[in-house]
C-alpha atoms as a PDB file:
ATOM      1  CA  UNK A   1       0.000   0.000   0.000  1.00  0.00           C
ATOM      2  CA  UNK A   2       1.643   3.121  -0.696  1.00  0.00           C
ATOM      3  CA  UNK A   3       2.159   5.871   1.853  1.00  0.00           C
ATOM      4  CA  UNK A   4       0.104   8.538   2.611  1.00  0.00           C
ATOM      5  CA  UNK A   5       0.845  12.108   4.271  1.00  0.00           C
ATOM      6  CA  UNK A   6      -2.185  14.515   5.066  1.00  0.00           C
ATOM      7  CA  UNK A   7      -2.377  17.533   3.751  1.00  0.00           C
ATOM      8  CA  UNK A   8      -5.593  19.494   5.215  1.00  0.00           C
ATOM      9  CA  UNK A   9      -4.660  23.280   3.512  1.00  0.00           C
ATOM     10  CA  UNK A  10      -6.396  23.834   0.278  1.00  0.00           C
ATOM     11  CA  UNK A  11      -5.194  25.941  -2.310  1.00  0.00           C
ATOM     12  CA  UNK A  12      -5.340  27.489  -5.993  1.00  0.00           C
ATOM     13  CA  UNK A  13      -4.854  23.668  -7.500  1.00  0.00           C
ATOM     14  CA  UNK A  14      -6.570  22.031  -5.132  1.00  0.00           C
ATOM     15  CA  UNK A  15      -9.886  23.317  -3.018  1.00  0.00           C
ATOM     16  CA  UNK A  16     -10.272  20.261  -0.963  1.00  0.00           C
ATOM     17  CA  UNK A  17      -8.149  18.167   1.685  1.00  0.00           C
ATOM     18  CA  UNK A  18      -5.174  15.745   0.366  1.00  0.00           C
ATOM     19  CA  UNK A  19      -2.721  13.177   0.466  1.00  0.00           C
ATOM     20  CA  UNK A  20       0.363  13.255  -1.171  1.00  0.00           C
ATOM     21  CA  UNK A  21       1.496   9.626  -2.023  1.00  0.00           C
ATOM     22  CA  UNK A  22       4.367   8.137  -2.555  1.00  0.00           C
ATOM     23  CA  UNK A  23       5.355   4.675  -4.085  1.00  0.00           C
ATOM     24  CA  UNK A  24       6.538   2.365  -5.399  1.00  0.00           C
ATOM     25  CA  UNK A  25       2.764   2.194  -6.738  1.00  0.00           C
ATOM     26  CA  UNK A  26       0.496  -0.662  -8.248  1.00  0.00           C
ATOM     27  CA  UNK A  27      -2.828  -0.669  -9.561  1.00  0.00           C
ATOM     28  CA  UNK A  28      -4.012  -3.362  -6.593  1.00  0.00           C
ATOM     29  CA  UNK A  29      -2.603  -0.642  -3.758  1.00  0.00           C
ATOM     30  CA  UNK A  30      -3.723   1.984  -5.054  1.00  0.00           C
ATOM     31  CA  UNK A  31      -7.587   0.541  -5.419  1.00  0.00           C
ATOM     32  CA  UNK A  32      -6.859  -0.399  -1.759  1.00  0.00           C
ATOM     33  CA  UNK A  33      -5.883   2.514  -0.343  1.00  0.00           C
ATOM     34  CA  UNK A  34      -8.863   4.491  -2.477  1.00  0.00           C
ATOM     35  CA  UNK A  35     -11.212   2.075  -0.588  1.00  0.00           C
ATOM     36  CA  UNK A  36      -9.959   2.232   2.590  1.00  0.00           C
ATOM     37  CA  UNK A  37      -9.763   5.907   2.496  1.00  0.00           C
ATOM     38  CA  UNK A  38     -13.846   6.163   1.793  1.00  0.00           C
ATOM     39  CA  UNK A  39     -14.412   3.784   4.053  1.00  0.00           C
ATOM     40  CA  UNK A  40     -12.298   5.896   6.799  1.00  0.00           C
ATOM     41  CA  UNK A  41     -14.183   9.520   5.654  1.00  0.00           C
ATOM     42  CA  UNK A  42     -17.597   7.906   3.901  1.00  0.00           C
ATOM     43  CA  UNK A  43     -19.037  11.326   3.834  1.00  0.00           C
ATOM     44  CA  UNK A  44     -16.169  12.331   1.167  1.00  0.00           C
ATOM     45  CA  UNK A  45     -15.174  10.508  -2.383  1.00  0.00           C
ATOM     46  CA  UNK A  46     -11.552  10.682  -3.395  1.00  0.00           C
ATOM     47  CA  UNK A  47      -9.918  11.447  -7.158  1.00  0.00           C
ATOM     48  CA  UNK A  48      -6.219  10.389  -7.838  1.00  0.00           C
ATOM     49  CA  UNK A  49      -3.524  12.782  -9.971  1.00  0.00           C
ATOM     50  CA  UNK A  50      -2.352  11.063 -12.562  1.00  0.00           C
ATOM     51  CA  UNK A  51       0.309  11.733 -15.637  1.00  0.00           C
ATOM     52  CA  UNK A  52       2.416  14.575 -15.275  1.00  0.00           C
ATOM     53  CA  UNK A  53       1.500  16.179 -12.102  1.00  0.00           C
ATOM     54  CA  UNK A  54       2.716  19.829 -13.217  1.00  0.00           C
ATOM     55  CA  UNK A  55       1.760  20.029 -16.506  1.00  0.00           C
ATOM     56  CA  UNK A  56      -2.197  18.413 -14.930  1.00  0.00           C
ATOM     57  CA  UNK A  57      -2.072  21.577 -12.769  1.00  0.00           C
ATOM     58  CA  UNK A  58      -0.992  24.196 -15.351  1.00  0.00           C
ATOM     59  CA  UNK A  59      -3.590  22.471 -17.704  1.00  0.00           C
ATOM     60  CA  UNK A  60      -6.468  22.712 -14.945  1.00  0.00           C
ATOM     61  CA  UNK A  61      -5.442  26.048 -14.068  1.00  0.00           C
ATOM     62  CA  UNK A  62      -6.506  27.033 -17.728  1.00  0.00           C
ATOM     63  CA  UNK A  63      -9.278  25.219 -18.088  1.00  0.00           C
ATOM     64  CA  UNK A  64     -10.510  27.041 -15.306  1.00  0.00           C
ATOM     65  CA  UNK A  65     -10.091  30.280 -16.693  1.00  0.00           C
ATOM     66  CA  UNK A  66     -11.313  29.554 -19.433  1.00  0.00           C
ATOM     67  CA  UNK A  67     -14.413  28.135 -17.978  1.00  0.00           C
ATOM     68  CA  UNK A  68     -14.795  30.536 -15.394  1.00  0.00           C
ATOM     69  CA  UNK A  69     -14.615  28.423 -12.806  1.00  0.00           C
ATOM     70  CA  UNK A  70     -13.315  30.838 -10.479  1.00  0.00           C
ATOM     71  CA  UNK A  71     -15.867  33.647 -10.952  1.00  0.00           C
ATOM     72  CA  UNK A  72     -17.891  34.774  -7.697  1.00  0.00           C
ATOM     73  CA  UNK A  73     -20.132  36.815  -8.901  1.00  0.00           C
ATOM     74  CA  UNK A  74     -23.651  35.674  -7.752  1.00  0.00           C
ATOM     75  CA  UNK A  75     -22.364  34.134  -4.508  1.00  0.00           C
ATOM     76  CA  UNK A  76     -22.891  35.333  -0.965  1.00  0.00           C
ATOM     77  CA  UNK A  77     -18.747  35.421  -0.048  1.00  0.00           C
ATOM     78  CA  UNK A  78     -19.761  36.824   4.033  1.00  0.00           C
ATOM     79  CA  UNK A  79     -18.821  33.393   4.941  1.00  0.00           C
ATOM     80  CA  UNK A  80     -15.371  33.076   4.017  1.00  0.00           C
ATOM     81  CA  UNK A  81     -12.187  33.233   6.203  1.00  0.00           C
ATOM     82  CA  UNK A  82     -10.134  36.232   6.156  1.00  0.00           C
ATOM     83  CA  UNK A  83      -7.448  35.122   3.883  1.00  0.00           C
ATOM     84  CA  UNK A  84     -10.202  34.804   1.053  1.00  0.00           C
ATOM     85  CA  UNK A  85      -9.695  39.065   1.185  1.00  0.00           C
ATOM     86  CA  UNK A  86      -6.955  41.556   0.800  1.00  0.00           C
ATOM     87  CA  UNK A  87      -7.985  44.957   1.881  1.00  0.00           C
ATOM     88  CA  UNK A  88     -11.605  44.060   2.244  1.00  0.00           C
ATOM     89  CA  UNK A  89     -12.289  42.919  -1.545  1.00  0.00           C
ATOM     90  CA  UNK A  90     -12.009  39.209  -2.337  1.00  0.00           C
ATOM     91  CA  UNK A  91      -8.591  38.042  -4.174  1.00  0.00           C
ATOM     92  CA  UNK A  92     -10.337  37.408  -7.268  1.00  0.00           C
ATOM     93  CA  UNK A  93      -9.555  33.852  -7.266  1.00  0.00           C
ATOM     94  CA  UNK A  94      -9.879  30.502  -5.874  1.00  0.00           C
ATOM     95  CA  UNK A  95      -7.568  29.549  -2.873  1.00  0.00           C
ATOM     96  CA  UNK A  96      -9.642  28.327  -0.048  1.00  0.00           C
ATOM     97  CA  UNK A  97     -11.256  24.977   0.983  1.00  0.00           C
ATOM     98  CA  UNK A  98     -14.182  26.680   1.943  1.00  0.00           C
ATOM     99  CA  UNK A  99     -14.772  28.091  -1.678  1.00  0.00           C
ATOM    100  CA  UNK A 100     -14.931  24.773  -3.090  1.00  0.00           C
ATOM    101  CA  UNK A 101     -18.492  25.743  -3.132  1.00  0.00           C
ATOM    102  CA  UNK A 102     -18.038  28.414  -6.155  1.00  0.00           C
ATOM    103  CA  UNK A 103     -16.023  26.142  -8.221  1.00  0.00           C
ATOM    104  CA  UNK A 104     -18.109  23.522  -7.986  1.00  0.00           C
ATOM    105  CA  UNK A 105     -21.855  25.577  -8.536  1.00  0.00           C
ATOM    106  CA  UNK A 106     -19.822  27.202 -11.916  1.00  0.00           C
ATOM    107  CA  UNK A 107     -19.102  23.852 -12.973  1.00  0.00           C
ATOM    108  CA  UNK A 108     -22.746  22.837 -12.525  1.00  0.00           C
ATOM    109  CA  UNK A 109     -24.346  25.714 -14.250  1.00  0.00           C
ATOM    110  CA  UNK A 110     -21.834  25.432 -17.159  1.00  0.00           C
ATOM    111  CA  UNK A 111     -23.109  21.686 -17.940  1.00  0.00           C
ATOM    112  CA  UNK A 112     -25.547  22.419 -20.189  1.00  0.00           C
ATOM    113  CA  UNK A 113     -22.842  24.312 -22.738  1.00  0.00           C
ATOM    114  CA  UNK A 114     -21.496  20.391 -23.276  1.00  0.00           C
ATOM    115  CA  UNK A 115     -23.097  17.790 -25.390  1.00  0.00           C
ATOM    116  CA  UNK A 116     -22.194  14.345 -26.392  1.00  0.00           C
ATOM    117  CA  UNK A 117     -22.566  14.649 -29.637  1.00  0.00           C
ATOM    118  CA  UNK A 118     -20.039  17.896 -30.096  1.00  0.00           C
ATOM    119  CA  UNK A 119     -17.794  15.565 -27.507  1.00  0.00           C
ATOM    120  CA  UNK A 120     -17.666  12.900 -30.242  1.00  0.00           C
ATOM    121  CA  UNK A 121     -17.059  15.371 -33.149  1.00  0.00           C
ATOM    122  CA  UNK A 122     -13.123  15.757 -31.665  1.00  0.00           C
ATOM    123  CA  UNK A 123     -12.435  12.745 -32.588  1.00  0.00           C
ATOM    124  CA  UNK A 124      -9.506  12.532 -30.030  1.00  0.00           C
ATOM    125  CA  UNK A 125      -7.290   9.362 -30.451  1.00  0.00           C
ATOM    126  CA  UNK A 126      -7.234   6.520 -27.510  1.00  0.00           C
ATOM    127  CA  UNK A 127      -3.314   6.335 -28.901  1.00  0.00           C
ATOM    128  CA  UNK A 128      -0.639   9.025 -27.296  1.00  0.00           C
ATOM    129  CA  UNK A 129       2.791   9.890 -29.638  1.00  0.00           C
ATOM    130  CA  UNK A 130       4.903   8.680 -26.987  1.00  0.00           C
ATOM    131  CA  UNK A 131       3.692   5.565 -26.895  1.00  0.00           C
ATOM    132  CA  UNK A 132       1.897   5.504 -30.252  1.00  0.00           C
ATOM    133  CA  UNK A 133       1.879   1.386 -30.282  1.00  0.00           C
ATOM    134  CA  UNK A 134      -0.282   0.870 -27.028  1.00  0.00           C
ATOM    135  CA  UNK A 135      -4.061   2.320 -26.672  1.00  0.00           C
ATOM    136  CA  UNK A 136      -4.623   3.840 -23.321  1.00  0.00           C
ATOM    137  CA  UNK A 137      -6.992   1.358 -21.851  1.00  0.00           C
ATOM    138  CA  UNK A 138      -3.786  -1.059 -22.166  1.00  0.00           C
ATOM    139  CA  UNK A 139      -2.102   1.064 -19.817  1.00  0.00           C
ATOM    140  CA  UNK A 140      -2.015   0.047 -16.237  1.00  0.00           C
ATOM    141  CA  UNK A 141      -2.804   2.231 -13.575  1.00  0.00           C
ATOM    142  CA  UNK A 142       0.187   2.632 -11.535  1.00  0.00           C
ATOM    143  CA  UNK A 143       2.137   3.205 -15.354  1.00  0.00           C
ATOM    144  CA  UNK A 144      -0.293   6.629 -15.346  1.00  0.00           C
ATOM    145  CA  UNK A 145       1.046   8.112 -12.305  1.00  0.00           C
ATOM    146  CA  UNK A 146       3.772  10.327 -11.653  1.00  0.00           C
ATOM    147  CA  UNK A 147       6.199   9.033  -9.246  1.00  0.00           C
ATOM    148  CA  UNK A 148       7.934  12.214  -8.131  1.00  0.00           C
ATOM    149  CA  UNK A 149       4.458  13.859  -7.087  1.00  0.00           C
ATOM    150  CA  UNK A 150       1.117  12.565  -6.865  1.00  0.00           C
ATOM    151  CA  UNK A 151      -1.846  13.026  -4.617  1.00  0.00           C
ATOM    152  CA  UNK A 152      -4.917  11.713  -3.523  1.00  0.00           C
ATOM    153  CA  UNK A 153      -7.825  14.122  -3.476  1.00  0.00           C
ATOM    154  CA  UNK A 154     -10.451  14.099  -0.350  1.00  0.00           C
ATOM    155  CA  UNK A 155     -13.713  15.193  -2.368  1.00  0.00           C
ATOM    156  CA  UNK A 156     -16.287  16.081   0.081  1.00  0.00           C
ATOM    157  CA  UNK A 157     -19.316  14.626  -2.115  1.00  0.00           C
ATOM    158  CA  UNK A 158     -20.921  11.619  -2.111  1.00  0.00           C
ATOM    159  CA  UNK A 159     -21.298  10.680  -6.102  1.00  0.00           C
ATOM    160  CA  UNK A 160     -17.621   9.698  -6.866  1.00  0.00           C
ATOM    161  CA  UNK A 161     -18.209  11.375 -10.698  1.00  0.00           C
ATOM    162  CA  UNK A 162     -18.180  14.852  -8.503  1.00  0.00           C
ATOM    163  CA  UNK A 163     -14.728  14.192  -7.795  1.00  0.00           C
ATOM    164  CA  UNK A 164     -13.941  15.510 -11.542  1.00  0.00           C
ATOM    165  CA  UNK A 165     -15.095  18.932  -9.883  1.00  0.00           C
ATOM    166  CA  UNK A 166     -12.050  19.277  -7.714  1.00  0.00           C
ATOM    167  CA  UNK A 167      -9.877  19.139 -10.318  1.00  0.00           C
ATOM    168  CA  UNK A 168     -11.099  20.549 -13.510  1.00  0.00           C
ATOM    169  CA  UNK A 169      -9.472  19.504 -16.696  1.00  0.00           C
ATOM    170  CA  UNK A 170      -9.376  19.721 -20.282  1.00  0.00           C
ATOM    171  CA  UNK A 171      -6.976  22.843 -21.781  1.00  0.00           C
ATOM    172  CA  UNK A 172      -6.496  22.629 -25.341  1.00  0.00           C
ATOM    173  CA  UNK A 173      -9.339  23.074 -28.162  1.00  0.00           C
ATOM    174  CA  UNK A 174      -9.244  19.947 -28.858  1.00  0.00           C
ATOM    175  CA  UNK A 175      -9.489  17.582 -25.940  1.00  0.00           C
ATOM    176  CA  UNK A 176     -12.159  16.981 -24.460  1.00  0.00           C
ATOM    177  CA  UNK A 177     -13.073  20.091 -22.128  1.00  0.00           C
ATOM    178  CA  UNK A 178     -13.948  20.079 -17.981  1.00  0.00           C
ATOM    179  CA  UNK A 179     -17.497  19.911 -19.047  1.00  0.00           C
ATOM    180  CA  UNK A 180     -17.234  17.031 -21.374  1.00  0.00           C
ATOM    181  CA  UNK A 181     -14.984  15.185 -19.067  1.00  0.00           C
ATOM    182  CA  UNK A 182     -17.986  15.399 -16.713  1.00  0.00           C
ATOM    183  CA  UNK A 183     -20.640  14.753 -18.890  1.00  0.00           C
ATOM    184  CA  UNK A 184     -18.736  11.185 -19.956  1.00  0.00           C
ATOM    185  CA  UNK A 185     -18.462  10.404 -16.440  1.00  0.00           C
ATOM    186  CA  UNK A 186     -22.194  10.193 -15.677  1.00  0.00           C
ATOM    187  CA  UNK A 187     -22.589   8.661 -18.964  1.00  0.00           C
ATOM    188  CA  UNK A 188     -19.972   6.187 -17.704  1.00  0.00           C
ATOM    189  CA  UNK A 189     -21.564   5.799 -13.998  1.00  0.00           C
ATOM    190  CA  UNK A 190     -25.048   5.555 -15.137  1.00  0.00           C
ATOM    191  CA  UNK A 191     -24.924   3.356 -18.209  1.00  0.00           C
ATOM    192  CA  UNK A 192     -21.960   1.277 -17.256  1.00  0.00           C
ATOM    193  CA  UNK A 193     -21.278   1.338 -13.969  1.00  0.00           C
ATOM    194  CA  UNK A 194     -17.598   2.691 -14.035  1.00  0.00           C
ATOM    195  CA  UNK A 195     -16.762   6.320 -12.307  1.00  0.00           C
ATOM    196  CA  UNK A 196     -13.566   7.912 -12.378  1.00  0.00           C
ATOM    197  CA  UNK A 197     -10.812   7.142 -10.007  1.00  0.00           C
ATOM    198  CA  UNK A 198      -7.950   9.604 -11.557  1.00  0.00           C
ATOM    199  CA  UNK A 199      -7.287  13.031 -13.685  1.00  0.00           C
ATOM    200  CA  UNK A 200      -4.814  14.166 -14.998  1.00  0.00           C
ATOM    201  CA  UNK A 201      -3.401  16.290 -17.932  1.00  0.00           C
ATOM    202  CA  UNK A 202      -3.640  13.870 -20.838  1.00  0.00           C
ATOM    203  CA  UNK A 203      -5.447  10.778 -19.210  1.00  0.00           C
ATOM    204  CA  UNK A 204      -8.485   9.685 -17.004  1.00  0.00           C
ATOM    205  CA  UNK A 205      -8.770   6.795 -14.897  1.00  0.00           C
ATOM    206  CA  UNK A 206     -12.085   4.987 -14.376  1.00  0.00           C
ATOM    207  CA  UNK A 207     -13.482   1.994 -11.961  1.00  0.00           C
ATOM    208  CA  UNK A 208     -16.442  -0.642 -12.579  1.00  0.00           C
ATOM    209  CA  UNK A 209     -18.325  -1.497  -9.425  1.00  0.00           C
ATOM    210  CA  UNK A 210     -19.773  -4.447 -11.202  1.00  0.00           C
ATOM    211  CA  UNK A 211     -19.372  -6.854 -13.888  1.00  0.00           C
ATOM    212  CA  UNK A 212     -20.271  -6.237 -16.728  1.00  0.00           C
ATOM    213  CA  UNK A 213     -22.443  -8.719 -19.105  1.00  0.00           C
ATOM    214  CA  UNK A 214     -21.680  -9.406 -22.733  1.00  0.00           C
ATOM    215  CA  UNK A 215     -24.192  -6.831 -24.359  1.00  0.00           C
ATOM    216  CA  UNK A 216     -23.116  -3.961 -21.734  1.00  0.00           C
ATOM    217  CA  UNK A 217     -19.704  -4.341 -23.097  1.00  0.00           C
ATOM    218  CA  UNK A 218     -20.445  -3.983 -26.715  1.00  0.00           C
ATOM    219  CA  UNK A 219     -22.348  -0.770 -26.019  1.00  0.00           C
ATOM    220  CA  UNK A 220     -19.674   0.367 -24.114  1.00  0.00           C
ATOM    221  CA  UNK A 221     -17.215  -0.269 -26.960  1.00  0.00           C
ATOM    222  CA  UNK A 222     -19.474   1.140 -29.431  1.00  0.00           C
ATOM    223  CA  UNK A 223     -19.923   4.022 -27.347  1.00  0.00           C
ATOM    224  CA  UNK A 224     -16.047   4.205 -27.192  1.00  0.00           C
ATOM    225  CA  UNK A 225     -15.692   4.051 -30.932  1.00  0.00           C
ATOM    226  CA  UNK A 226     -18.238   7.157 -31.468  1.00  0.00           C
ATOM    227  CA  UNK A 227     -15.517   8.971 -29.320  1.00  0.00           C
ATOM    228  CA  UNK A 228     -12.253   8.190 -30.240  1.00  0.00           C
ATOM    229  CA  UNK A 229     -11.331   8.342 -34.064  1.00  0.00           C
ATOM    230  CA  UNK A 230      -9.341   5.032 -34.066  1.00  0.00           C
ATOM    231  CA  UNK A 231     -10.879   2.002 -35.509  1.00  0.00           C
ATOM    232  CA  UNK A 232     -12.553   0.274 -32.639  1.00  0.00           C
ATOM    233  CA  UNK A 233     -13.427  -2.419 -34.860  1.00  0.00           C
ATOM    234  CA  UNK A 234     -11.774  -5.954 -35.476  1.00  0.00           C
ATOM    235  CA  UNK A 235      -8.592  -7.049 -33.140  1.00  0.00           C
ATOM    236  CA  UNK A 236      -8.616  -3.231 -31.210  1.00  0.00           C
ATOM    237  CA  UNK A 237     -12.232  -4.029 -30.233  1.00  0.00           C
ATOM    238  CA  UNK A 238     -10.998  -7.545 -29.271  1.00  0.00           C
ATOM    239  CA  UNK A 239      -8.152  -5.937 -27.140  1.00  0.00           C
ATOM    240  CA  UNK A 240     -10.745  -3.315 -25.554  1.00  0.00           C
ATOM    241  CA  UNK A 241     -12.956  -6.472 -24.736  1.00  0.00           C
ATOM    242  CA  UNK A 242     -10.273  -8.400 -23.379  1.00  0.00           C
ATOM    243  CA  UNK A 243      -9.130  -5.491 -20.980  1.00  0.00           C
ATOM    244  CA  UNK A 244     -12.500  -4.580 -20.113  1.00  0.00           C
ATOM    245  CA  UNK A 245     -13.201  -8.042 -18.948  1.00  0.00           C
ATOM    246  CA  UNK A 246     -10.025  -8.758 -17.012  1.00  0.00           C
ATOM    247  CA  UNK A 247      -9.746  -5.428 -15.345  1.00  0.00           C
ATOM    248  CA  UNK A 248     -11.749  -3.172 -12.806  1.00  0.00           C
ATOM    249  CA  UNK A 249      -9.909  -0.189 -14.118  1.00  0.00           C
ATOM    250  CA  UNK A 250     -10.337   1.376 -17.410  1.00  0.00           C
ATOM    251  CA  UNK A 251      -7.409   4.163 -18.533  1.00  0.00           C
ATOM    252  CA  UNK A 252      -8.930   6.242 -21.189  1.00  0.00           C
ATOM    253  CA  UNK A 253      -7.611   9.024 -23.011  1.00  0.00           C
ATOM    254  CA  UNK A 254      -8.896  12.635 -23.009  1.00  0.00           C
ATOM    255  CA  UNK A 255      -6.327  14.660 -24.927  1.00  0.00           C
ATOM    256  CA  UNK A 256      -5.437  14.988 -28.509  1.00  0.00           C
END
């Protein structure tokens, strides 16, 4: 099981409670130590970082500006601690735990901008240059984290999609955005069963709760292969199936 260290501060990457983790890692500890952290705080859902942790924070840092995430207009800010404010006014961005609130409402009210359909019009690829000969959902887990800094998000929500509202993601005009990350992860939790575990810059990790039976898998690969432009047909369908079926976790691309 890897190690954990508390951090309870929030700040501008993270509005929420964390632990910083530290390895060596596998997929089977850190499914563990995700479930024994929700059972230890069940009033709170937790989100891994995964891929390159710096470069997952400068892209959610945009993605948040350009989503204005961080906006407070509308919102009764009486209730925040002092260090939300310099010289009476509010900083003009996010910093605090106890504004999680605001970044999580904007997210909300922005759903409705995303759709599936524009989602599958990227066509993003499940394949990444730097490893152009292995599809994402061949990748394990613990091969998606970064080893010199990762954490381990404590969500305080109780559907484990909200996680994805801790750490928005999705920079560049072509991935898939904050809002379309979302809106695939209730598609994922309510038609198959499988709710994201990890974020990061390029990739997203998800979880089944369940098996899955032979016709839930072929809509979920069909579903796949209205997202990503690859041929999900033939022996990469047969790959998807086989992973799919040996696996709980699913590593999916969101980046072009």
């Amino acid at each position: 099981m890897s190690s954990l260290t508390y951090i309870e501060e929030g700040n501008e990457d993270f509005l929420c409670s964390r632990y910083r983790i530290s390895g060596p890692f596998s997929t089977d500890g850190l499914v563990e130590t995700l479930d024994t952290l929700v059972q230890q705080k069940p009033e709170c859902r937790f989100l891994l970082t995964l891929d390159f942790f710096p470069q997952a924070c400068y892209t959610s840092m945009h993605a948040k500006m350009t989503h204005d995430l961080d906006s407070t207009e509308g919102f009764d800010l009486s209730g925040l601690p002092a260090e939300c404010f310099e010289d009476g006014e509010h900083l003009g961005y996010l910093t605090n735990k106890a504004e999680f609130f605001i970044q999580r409402s904007n997210y909300k009210r922005r759903l409705n901008q995303a759709s599936f359909e524009a989602l599958c019009q990227k066509q993003i690829s499940l394949f990444s240059e730097s490893d152009a000969g292995t599809p994402a959902f061949e990748r394990d887990l613990a091969s998606v984290i970064d080893d010199r800094e990762a954490y381990i998000l404590e969500v305080p929500v109780m559907q484990q999609h909200e996680t994805l509202y801790a750490f928005p993601n999705g920079y560049f005009q072509a991935d898939l955005n904050p809002l379309e990350n979302m809106l695939l992860a209730r598609r994922m939790a309510e038609e198959f069963d499988y709710h994201p575990i990890g974020m990061g810059s390029e990739f997203v990790a998800y979880r089944r709760n369940s098996e899955l039976d032979g016709k839930h898998i072929d809509n979920l690969i069909d579903m796949l292969a209205e997202i990503y432009r690859d041929d999900v047909r033939g022996e990469l369908a047969d790959r998807l199936r086989q992973c799919i079926q040996s696996n709980e976790v699913l590593v999916l691309r969101y980046q072009e």
